[in-house]
N, C-alpha and C. Protein backbone atom coordinates (compact mmCIF):
# COMPACT_ATOMS: atom_id res chain seq x y z
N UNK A 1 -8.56 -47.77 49.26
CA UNK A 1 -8.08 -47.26 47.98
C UNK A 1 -8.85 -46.03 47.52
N UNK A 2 -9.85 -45.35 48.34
CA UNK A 2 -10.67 -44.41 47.67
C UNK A 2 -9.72 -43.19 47.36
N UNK A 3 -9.16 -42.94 48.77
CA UNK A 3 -8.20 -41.92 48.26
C UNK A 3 -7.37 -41.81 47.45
N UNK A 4 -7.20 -42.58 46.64
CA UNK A 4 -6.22 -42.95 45.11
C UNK A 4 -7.34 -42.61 44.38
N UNK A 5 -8.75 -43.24 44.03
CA UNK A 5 -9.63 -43.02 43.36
C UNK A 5 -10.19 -41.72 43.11
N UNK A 6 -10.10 -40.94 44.26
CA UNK A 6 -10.76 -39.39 44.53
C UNK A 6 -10.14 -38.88 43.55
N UNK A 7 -9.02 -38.30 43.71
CA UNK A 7 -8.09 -37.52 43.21
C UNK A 7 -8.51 -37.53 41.25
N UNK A 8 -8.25 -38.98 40.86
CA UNK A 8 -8.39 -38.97 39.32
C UNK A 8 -10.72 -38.61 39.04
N UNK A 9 -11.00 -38.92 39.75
CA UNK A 9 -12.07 -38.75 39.94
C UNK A 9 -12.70 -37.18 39.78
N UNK A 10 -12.21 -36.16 40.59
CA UNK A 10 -12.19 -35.08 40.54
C UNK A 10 -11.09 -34.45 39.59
N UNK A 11 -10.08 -35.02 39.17
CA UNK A 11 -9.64 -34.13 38.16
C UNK A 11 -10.43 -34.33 36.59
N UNK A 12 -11.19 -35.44 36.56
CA UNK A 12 -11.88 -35.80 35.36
C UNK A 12 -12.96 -34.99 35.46
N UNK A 13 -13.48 -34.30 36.85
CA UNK A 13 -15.00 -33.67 36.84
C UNK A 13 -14.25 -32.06 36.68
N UNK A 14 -13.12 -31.78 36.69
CA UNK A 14 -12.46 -30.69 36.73
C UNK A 14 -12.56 -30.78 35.06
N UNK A 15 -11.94 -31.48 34.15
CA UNK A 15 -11.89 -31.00 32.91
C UNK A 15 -13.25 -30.77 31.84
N UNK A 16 -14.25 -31.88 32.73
CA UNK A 16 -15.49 -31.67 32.55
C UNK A 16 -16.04 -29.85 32.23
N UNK A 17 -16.08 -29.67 33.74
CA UNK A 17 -16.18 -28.06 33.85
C UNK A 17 -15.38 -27.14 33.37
N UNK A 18 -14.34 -27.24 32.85
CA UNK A 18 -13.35 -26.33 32.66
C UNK A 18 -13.90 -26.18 30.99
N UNK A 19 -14.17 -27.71 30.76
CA UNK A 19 -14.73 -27.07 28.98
C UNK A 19 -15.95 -26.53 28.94
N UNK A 20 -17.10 -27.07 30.10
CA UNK A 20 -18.02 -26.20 29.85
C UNK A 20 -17.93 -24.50 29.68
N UNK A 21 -17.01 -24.15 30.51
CA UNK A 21 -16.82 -22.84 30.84
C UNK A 21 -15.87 -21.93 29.56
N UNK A 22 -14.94 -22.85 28.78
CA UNK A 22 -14.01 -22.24 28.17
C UNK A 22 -14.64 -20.88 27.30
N UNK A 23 -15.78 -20.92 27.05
CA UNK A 23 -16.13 -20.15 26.42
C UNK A 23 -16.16 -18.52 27.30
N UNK A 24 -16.60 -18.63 28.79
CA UNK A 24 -16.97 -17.82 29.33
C UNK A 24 -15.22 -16.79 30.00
N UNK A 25 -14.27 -17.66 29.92
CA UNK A 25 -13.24 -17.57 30.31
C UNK A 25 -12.35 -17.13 28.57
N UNK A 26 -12.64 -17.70 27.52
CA UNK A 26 -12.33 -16.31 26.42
C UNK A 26 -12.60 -15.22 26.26
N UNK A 27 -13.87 -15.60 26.51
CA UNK A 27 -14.96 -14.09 25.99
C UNK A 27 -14.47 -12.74 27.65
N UNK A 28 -13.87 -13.12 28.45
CA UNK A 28 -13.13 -12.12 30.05
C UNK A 28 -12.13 -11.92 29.60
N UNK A 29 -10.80 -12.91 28.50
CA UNK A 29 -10.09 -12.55 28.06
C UNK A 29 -8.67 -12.72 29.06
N UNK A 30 -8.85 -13.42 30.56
CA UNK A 30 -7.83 -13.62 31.83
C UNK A 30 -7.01 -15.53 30.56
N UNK A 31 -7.28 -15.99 29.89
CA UNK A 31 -6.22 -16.65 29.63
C UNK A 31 -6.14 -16.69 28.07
N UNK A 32 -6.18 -17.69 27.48
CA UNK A 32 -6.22 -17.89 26.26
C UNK A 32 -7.12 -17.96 25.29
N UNK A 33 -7.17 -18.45 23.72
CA UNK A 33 -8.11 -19.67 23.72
C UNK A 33 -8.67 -20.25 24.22
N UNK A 34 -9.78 -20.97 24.30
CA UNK A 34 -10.11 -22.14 25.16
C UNK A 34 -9.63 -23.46 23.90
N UNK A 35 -9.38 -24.64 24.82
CA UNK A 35 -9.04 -25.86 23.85
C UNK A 35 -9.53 -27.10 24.44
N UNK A 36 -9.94 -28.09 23.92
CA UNK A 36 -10.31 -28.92 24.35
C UNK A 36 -10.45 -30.50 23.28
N UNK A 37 -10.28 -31.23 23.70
CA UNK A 37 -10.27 -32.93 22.88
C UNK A 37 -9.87 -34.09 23.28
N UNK A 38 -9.80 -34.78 22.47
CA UNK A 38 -10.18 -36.30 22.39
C UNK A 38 -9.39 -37.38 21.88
N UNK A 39 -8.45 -38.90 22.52
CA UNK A 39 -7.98 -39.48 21.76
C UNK A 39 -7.94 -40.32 21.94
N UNK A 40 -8.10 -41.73 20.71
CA UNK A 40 -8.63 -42.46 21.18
C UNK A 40 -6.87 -43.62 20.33
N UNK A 41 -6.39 -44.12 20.92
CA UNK A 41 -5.17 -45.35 20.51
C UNK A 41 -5.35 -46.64 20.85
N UNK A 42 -4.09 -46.90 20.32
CA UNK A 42 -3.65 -48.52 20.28
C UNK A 42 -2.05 -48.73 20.28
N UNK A 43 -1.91 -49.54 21.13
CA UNK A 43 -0.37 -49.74 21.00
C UNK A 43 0.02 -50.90 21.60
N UNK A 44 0.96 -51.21 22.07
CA UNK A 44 1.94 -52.24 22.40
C UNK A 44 3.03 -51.72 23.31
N UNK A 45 3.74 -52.69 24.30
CA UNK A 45 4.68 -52.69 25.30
C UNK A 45 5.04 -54.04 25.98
N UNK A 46 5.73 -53.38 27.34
CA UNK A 46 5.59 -54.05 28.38
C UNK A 46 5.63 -53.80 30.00
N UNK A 47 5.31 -54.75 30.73
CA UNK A 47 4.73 -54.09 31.98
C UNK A 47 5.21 -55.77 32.96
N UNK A 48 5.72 -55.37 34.20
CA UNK A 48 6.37 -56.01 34.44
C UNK A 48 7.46 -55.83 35.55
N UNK A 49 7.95 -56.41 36.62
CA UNK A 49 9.48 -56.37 36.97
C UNK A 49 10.68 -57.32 36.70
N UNK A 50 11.84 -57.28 37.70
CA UNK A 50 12.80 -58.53 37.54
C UNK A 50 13.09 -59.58 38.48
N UNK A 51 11.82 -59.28 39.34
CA UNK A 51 11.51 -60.48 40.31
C UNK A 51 9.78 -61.06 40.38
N UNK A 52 8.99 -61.03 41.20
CA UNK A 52 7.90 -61.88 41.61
C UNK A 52 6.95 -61.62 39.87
N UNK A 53 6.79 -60.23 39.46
CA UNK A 53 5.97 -60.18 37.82
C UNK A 53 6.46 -60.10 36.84
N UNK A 54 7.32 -60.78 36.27
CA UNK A 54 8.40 -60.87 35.11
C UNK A 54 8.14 -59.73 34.22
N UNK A 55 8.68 -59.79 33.13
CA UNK A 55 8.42 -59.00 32.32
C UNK A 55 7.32 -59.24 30.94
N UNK A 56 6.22 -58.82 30.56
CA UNK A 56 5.65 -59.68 29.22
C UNK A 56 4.99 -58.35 28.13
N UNK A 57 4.87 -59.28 26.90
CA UNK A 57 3.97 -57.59 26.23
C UNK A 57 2.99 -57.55 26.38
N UNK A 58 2.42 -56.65 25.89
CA UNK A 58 0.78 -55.95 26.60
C UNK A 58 0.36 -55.04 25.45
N UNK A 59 -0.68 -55.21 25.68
CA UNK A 59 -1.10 -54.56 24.78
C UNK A 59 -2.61 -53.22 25.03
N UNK A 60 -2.29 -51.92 24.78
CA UNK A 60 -2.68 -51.27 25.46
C UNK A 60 -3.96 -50.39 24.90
N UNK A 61 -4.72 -49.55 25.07
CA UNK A 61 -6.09 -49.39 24.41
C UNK A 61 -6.37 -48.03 25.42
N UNK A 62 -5.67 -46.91 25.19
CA UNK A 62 -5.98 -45.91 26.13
C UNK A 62 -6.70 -45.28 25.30
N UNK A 63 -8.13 -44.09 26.20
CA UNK A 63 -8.65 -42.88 25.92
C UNK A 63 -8.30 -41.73 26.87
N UNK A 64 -7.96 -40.80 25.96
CA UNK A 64 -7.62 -39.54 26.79
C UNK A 64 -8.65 -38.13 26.18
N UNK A 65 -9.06 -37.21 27.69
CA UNK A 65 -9.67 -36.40 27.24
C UNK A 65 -8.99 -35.01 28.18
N UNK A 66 -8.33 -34.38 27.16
CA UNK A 66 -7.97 -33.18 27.83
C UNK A 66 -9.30 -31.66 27.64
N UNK A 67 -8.53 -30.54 28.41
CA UNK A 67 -9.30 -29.21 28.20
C UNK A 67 -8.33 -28.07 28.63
N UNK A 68 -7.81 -27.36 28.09
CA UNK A 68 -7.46 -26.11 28.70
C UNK A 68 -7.33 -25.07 28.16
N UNK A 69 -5.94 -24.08 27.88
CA UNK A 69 -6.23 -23.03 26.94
C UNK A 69 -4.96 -22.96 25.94
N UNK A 70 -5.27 -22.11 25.13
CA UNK A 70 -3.87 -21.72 24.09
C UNK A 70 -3.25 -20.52 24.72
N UNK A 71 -1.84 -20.31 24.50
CA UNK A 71 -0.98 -19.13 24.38
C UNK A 71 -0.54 -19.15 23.43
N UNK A 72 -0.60 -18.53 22.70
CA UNK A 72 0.06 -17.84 21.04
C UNK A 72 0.35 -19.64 20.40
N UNK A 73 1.32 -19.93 20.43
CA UNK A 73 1.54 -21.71 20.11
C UNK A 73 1.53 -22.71 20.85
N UNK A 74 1.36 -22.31 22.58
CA UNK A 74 1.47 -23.15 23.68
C UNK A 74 -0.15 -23.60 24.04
N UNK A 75 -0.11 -25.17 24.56
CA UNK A 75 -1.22 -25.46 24.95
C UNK A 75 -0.58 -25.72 26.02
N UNK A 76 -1.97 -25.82 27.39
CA UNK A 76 -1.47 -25.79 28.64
C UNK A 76 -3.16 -26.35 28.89
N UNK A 77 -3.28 -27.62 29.66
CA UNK A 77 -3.91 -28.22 29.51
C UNK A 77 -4.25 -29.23 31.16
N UNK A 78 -5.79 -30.01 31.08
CA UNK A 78 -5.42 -30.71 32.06
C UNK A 78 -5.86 -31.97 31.32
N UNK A 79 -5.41 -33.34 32.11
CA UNK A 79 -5.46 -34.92 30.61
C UNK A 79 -5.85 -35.40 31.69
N UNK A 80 -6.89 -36.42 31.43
CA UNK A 80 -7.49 -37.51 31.86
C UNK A 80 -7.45 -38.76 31.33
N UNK A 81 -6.78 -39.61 31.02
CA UNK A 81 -6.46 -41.39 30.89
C UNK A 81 -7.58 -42.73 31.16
N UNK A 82 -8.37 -42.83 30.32
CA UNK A 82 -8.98 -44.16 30.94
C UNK A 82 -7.92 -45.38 29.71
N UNK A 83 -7.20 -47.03 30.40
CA UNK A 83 -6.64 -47.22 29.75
C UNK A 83 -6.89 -48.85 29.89
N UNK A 84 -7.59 -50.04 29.27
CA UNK A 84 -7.67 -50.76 28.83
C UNK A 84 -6.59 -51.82 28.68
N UNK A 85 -5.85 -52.54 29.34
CA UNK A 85 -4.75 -53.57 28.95
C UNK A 85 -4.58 -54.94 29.10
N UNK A 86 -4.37 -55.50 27.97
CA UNK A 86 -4.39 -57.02 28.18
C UNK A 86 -3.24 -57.42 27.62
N UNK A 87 -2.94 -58.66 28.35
CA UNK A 87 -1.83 -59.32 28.01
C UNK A 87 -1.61 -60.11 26.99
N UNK A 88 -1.00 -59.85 26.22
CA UNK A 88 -0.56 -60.57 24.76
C UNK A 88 0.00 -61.94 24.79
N UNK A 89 1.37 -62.24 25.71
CA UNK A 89 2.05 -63.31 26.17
C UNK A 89 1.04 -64.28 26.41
N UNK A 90 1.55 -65.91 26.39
CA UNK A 90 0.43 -66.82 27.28
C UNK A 90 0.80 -66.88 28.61
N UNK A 91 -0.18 -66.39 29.26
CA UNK A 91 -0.08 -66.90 31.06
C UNK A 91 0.71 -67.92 31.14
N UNK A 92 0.17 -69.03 30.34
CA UNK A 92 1.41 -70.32 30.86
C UNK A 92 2.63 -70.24 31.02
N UNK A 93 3.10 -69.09 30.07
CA UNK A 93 4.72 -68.63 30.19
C UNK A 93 4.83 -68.12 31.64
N UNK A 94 4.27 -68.23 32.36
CA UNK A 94 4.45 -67.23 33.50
C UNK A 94 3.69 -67.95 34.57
N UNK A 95 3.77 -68.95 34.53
CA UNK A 95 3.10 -69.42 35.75
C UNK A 95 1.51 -68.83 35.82
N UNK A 96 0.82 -69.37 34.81
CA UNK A 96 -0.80 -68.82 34.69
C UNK A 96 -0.64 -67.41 35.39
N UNK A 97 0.12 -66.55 35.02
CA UNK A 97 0.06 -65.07 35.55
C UNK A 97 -0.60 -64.25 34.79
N UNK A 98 -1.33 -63.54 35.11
CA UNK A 98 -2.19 -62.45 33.89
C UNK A 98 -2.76 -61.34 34.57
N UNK A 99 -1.48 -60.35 33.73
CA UNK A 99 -1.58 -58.70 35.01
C UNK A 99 -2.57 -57.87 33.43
N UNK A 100 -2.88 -58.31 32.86
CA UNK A 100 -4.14 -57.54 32.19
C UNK A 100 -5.30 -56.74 32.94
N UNK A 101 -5.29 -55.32 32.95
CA UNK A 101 -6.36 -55.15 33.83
C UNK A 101 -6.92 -53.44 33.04
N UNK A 102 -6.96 -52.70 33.98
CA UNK A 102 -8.27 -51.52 33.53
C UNK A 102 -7.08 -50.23 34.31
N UNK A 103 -6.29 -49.10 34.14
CA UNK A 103 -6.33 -48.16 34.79
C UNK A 103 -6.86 -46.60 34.42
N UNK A 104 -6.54 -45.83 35.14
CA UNK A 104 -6.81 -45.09 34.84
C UNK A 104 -5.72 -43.44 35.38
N UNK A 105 -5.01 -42.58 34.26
CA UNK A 105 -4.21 -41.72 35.29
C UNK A 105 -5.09 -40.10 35.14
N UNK A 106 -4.25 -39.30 35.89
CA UNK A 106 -4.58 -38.05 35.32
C UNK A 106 -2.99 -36.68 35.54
N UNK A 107 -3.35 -36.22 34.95
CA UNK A 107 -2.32 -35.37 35.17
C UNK A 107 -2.46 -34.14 34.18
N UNK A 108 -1.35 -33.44 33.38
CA UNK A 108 -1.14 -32.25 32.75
C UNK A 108 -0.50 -32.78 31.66
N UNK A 109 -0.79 -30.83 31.02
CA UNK A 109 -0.35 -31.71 29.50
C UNK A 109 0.35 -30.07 28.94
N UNK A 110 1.52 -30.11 27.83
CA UNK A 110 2.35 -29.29 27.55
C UNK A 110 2.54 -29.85 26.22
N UNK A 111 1.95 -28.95 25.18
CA UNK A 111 2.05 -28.96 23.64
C UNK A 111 2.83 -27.36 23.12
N UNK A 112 3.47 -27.43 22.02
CA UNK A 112 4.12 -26.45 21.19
C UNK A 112 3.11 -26.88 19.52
N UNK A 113 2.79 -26.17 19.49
CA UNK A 113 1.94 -26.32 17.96
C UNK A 113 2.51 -25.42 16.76
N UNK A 114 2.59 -25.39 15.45
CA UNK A 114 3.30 -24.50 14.86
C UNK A 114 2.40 -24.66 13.36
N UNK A 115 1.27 -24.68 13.48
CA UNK A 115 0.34 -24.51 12.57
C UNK A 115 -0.15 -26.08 11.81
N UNK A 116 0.33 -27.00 12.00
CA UNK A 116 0.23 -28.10 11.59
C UNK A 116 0.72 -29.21 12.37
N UNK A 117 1.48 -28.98 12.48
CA UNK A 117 1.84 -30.06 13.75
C UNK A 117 2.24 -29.95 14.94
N UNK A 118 2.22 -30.79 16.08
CA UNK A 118 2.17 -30.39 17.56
C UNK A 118 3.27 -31.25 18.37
N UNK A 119 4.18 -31.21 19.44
CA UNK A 119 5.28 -31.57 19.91
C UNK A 119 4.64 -31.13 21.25
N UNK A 120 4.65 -32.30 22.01
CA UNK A 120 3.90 -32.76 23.41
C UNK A 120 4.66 -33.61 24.38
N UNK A 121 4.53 -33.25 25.31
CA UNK A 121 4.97 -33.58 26.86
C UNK A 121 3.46 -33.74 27.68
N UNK A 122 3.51 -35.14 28.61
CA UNK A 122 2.14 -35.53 29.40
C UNK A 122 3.02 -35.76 30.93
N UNK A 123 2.08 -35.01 32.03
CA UNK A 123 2.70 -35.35 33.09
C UNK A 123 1.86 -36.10 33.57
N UNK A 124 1.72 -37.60 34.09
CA UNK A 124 1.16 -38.23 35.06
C UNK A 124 0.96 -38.41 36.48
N UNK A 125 0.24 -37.22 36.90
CA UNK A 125 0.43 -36.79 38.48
C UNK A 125 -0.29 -38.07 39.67
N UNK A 126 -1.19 -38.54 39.23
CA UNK A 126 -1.47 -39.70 39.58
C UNK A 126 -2.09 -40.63 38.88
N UNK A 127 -1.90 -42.00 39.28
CA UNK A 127 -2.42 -43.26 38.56
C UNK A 127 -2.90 -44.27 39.39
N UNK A 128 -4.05 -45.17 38.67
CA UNK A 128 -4.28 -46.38 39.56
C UNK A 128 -4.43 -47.59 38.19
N UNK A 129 -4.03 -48.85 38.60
CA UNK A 129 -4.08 -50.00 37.74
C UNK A 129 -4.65 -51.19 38.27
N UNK A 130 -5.82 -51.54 38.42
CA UNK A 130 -6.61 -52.93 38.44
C UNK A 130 -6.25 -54.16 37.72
N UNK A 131 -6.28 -54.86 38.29
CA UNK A 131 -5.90 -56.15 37.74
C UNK A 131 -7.51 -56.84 37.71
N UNK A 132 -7.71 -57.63 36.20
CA UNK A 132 -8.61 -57.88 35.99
C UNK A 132 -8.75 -59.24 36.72
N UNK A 133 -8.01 -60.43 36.93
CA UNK A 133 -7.80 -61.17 37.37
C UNK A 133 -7.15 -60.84 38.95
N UNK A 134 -8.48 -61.77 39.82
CA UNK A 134 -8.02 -62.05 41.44
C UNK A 134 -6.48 -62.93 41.21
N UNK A 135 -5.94 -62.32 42.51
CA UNK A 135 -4.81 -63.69 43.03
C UNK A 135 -5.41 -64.78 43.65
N UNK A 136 -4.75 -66.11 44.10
CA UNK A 136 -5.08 -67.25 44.07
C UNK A 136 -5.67 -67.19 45.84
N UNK A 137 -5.12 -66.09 46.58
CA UNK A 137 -5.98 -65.76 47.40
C UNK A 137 -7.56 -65.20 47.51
N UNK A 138 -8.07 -64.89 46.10
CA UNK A 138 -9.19 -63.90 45.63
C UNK A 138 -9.35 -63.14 45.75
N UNK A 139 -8.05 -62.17 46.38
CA UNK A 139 -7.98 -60.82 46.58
C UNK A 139 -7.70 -59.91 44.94
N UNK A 140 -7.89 -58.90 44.77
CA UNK A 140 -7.91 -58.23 44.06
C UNK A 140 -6.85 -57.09 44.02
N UNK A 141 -5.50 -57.21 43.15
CA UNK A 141 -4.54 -56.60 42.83
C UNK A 141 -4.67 -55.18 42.03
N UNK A 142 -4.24 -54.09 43.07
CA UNK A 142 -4.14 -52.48 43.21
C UNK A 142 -3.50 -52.22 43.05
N UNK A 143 -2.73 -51.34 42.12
CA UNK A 143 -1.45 -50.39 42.18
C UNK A 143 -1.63 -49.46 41.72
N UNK A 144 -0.75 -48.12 42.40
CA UNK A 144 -1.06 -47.47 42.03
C UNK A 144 0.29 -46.25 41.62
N UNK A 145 0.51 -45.01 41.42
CA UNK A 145 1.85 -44.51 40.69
C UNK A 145 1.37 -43.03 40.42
N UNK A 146 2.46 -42.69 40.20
CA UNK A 146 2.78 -40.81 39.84
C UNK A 146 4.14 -41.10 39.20
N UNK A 147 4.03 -39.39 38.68
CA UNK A 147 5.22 -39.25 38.12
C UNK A 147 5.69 -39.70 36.87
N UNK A 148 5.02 -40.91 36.16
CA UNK A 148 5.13 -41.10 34.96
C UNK A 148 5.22 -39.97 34.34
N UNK A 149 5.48 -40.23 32.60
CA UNK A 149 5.05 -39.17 31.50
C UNK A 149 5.20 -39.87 30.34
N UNK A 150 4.74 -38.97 29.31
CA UNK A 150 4.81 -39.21 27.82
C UNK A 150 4.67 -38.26 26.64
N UNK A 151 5.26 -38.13 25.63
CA UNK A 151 5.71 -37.98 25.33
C UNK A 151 5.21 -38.30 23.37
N UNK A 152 4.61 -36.78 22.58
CA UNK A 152 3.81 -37.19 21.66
C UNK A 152 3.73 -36.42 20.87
N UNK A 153 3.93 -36.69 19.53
CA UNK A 153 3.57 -36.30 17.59
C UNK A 153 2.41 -36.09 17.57
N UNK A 154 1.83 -34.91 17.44
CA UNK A 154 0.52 -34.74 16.76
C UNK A 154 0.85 -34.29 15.27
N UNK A 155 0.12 -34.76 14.32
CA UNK A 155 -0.06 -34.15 12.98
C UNK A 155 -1.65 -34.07 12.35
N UNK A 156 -2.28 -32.66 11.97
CA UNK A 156 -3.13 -32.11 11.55
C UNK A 156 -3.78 -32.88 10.27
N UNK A 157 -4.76 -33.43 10.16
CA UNK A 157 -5.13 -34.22 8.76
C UNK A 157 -5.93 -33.17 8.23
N UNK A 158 -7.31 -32.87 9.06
CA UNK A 158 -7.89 -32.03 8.05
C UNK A 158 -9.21 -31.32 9.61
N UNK A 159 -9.72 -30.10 9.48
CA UNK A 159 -10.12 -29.30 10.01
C UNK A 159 -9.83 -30.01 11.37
N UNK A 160 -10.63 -30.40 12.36
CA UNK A 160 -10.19 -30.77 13.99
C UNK A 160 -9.78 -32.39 13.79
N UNK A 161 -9.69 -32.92 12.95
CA UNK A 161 -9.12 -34.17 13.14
C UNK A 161 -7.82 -34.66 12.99
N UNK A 162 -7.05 -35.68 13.39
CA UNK A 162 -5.39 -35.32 13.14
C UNK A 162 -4.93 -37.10 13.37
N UNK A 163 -3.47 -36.98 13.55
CA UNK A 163 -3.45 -38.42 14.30
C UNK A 163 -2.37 -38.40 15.26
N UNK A 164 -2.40 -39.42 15.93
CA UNK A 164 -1.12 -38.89 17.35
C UNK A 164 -0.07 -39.98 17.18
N UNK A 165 1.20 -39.54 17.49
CA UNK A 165 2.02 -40.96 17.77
C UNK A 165 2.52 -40.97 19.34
N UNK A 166 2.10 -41.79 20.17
CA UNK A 166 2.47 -41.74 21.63
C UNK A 166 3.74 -42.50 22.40
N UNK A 167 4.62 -42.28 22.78
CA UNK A 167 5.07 -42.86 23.95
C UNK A 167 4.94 -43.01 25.03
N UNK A 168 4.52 -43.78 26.43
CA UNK A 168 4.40 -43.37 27.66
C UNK A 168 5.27 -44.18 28.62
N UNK A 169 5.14 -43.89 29.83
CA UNK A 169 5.79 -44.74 30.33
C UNK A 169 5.68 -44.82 32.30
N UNK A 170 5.61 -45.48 32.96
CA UNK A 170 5.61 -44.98 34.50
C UNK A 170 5.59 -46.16 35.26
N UNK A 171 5.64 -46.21 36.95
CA UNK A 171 5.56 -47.19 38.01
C UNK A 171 4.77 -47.03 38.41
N UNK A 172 4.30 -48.71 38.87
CA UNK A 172 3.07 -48.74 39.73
C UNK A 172 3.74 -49.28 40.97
N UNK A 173 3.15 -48.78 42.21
CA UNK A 173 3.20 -49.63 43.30
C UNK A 173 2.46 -50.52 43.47
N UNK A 174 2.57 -51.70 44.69
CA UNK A 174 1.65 -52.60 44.82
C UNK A 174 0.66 -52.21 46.24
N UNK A 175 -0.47 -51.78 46.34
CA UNK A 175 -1.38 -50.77 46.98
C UNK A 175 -1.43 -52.03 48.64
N UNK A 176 -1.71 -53.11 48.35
CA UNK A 176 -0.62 -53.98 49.19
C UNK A 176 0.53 -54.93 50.04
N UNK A 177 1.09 -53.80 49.23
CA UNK A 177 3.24 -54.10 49.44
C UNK A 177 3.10 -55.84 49.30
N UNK A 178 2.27 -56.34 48.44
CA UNK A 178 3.01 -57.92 48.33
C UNK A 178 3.41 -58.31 46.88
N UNK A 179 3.83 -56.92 45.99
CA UNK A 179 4.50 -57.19 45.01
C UNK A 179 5.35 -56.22 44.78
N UNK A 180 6.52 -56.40 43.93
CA UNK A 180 7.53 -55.29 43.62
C UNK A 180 6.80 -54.15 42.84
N UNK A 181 7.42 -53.11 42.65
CA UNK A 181 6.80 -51.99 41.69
C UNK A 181 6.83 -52.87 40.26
N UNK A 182 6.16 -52.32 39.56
CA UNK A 182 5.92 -52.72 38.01
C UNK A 182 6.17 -51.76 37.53
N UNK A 183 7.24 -51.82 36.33
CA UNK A 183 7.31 -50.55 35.02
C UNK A 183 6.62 -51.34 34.13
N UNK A 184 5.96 -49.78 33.35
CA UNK A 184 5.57 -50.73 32.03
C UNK A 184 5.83 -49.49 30.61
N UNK A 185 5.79 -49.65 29.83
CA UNK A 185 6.18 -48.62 28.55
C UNK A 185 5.37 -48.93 27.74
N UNK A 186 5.01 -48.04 26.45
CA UNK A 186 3.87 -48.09 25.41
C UNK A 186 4.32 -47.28 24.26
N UNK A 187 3.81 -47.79 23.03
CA UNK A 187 4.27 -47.02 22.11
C UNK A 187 2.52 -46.95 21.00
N UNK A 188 1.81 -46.31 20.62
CA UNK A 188 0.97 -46.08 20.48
C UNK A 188 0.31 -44.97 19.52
N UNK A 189 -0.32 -45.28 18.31
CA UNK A 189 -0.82 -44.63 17.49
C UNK A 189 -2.45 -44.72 17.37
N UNK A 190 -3.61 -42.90 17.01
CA UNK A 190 -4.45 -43.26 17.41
C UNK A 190 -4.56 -41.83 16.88
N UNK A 191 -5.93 -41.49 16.62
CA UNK A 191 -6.96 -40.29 16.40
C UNK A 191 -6.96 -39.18 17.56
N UNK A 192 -6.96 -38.40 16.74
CA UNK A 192 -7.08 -36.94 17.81
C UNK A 192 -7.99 -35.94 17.39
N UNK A 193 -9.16 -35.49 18.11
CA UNK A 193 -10.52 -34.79 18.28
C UNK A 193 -10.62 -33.68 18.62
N UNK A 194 -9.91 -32.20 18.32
CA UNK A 194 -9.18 -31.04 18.65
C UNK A 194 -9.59 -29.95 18.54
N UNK A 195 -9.29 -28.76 18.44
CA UNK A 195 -9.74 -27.33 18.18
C UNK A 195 -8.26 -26.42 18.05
N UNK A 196 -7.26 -28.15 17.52
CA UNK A 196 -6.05 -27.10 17.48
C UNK A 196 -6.02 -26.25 16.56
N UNK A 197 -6.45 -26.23 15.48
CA UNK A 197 -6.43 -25.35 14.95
C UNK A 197 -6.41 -23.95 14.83
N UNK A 198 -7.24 -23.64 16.09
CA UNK A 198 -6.77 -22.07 16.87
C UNK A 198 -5.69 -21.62 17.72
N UNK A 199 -4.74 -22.62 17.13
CA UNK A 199 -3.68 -22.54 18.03
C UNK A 199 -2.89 -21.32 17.39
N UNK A 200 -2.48 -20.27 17.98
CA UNK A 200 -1.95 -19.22 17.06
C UNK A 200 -2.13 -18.33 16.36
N UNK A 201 -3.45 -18.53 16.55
CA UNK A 201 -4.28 -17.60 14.95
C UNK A 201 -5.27 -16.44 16.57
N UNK A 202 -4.44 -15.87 17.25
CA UNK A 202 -5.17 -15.19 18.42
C UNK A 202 -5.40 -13.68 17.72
């Protein structure tokens, strides 16, 4: 599984560096703004298929940390996902089943800002999802996914702080083929840590 791991691994040490630098990459003047932040939610869903992992709600606890630059009202960005999920339902409903676990995605990010509030698109280029709980074999359940997205309300409260309203949504595979794909969906409200404020004001 490392090679699933690499990828989100290095794009998280990518946004790392990219904010260290934003400054050095305004002040040359080759892109934008520099931008960079922080968000921290809570929400609810479900995650699940219509055979071997039923369907149940969940409940979800993501942090995301993006970095990239402004164009006049456009942010253009790279997002990093660490995401927290436990299952709400009782296992017993499900045959002591409990897909509660830890993932993590990464991908891109596409905002329109218009001085106060922000209208967002998230691409999920890759993902991995741990299951906190072994199977009854004691093996340890992997999946992993692309291609998701989501889909998000920012509104401005007061100098860099704001609040977000999120949708997301995507498939996991089973890393080994002994379960169907899992969809799962989220709906999610939560704090946002920003510098939008220079969005526009170039």
């Amino acid at each position: 599984m490392t090679n699933i791991v690499r990828p989100n691994k290095f794009l998280l040490l990518l946004v790392i560096v990219f904010a260290l630098n934003t400054e050095s990459f305004a002040a040359r003047g080759d892109f934008g703004k520099p931008t960079i932040g922080a968000m921290m939610l809570m929400g609810s869903g479900q995650m699940g298929n219509d055979t071997d992992v039923l369907k149940r709600n969940m409940l979800y606890t993501p942090l995301a940390v993006f970095a990239g630059v402004n164009y006049k009202k456009f942010r253009f960005a790279i997002n990093y996902e660490y995401n927290v999920v436990g299952q709400t339902d009782d296992p017993a409903s499900f045959s002591n089943q409990n897909i509660g676990g830890k993932g993590s995605a990464a991908g891109l990010r596409l905002e329109f800002y218009d001085g106060k509030q922000a209208f967002g698109l998230i691409y999920r280029a890759s993902e991995k999802y741990t299951l906190d709980k072994a199977t009854l074999a004691g093996t340890v359940s992997e999946y992993d996914g692309k291609g998701g997205f989501g889909i998000q309300y920012y509104r401005q409260l007061k100098n860099r702080i704001g609040i977000v309203v999120d949708y997301s949504m995507g498939t996991l595979n089973s890393a080994a083929g002994n379960s169907d794909d899992l969809t799962w969906n989220r709906a999610s409200l939560g704090l946002v840590f920003t510098n939008f404020s220079s969005i526009g004001r170039r």
